[in-house]
C-alpha atoms as a PDB file:
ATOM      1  CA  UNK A   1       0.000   0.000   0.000  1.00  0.00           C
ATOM      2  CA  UNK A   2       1.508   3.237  -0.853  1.00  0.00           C
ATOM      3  CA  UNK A   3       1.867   5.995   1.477  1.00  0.00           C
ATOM      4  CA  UNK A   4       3.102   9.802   0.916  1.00  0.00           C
ATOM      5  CA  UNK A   5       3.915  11.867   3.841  1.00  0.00           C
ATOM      6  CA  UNK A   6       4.990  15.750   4.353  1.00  0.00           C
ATOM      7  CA  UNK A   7       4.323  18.878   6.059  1.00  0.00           C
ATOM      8  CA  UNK A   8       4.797  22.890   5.001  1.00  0.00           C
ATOM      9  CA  UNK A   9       3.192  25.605   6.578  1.00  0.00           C
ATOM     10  CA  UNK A  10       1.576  28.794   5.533  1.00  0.00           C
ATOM     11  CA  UNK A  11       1.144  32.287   7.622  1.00  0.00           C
ATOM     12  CA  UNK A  12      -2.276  34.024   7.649  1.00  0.00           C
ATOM     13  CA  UNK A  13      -4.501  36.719   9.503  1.00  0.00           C
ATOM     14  CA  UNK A  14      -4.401  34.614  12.434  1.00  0.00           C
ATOM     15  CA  UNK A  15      -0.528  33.808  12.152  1.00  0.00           C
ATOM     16  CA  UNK A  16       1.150  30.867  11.122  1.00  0.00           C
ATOM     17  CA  UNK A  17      -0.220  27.427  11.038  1.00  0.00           C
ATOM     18  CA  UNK A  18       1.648  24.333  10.401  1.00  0.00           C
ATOM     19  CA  UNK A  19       0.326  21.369   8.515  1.00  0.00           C
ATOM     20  CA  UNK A  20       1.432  17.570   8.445  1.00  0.00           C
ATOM     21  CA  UNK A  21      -0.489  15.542   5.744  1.00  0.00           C
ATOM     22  CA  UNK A  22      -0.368  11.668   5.369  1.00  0.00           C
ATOM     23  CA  UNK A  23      -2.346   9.376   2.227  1.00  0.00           C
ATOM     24  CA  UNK A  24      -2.207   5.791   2.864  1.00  0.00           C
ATOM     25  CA  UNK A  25      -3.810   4.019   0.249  1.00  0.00           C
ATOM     26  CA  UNK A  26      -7.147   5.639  -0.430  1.00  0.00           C
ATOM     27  CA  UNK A  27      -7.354   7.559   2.794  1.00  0.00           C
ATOM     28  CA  UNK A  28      -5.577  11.150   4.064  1.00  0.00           C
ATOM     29  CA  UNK A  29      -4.701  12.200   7.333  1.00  0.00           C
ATOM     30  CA  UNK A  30      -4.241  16.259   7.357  1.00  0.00           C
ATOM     31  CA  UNK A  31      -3.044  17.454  10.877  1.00  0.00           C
ATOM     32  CA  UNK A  32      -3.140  21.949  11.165  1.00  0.00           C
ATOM     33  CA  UNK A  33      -0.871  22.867  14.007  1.00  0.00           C
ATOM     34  CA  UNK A  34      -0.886  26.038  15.848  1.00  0.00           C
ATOM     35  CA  UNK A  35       2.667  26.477  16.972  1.00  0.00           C
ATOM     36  CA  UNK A  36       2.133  29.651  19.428  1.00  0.00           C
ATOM     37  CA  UNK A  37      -0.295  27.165  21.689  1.00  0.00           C
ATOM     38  CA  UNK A  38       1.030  23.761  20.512  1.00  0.00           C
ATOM     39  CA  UNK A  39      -3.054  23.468  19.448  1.00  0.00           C
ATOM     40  CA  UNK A  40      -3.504  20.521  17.217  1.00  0.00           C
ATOM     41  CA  UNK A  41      -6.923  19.659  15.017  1.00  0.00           C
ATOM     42  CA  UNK A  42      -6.971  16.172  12.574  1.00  0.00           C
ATOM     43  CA  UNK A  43      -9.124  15.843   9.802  1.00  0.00           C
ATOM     44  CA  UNK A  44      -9.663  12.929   7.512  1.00  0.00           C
ATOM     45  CA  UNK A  45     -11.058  12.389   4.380  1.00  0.00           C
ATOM     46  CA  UNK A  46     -10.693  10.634   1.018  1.00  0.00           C
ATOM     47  CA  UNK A  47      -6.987  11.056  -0.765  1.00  0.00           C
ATOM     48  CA  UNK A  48      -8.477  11.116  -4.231  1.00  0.00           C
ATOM     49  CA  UNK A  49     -10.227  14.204  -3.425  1.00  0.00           C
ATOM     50  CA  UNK A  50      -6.596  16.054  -2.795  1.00  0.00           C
ATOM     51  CA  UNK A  51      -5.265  17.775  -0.248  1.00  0.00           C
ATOM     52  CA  UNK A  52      -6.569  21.302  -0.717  1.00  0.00           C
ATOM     53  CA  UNK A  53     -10.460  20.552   0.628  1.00  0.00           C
ATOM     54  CA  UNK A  54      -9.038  19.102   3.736  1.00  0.00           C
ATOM     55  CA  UNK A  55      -5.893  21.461   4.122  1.00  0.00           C
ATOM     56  CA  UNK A  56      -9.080  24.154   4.530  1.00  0.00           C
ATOM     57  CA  UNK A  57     -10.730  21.917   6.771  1.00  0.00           C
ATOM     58  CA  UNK A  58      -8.250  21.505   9.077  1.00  0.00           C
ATOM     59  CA  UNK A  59      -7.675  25.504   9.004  1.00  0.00           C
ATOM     60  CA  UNK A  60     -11.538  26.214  10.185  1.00  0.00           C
ATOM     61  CA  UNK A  61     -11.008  23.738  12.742  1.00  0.00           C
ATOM     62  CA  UNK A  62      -8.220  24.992  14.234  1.00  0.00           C
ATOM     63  CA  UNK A  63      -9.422  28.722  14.223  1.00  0.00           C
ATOM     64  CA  UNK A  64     -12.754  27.233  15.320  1.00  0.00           C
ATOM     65  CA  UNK A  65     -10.584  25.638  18.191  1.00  0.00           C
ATOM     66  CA  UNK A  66      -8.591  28.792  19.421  1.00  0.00           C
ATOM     67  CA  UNK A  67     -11.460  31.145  19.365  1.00  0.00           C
ATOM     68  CA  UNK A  68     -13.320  28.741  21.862  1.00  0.00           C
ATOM     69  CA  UNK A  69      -9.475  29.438  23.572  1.00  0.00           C
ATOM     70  CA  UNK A  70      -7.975  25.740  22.888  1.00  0.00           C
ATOM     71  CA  UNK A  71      -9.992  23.953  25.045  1.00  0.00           C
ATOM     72  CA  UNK A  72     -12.253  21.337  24.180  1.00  0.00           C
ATOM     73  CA  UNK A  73     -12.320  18.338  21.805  1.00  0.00           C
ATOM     74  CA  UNK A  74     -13.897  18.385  18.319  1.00  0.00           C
END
C-alpha cells in the first residue's frame, strides 16, 4: 500500500499554522498545528479528493478551536 507523507506551513490573519499531511492508500490524514499554543486539530477524508479541501478543513477547525481558547475536543 503506498503511502506519501509531508508537512509545510503557511502564515495568515491569524498567524502561522503548520500542517502535516499523510495518504495511505485511499485515505488522508491532514493534521493543522498552531505552533504559538502547541493546538492541534486532525481531519480525515478521502486522498483522491486532494489535499486542498481538507488542508481548509483543518484551518476552520483549528481557528474554530482557538477562538473557543484551545480547550475542548472536536
Amino acid at each position: 500500500m503506498p503511502t506519501t507523507r509531508g508537512d509545510d506551513g503557511e502564515t495568515g490573519a491569524a498567524g502561522e499554522i503548520l500542517f502535516e499531511w499523510c495518504v495511505i492508500g485511499d485515505q488522508a490524514r491532514v493534521a493543522a498545528i498552531d505552533p504559538a499554543s502547541g493546538i492541534e486539530v486532525v481531519v480525515f477524508g478521502p486522498a483522491q479528493g486532494g489535499l486542498a479541501p481538507l488542508r481548509a478543513l483543518a484551518r476552520r477547525k483549528l481557528s474554530r478551536r482557538l477562538d473557543r481558547g484551545g480547550s475542548g475536543r472536536s
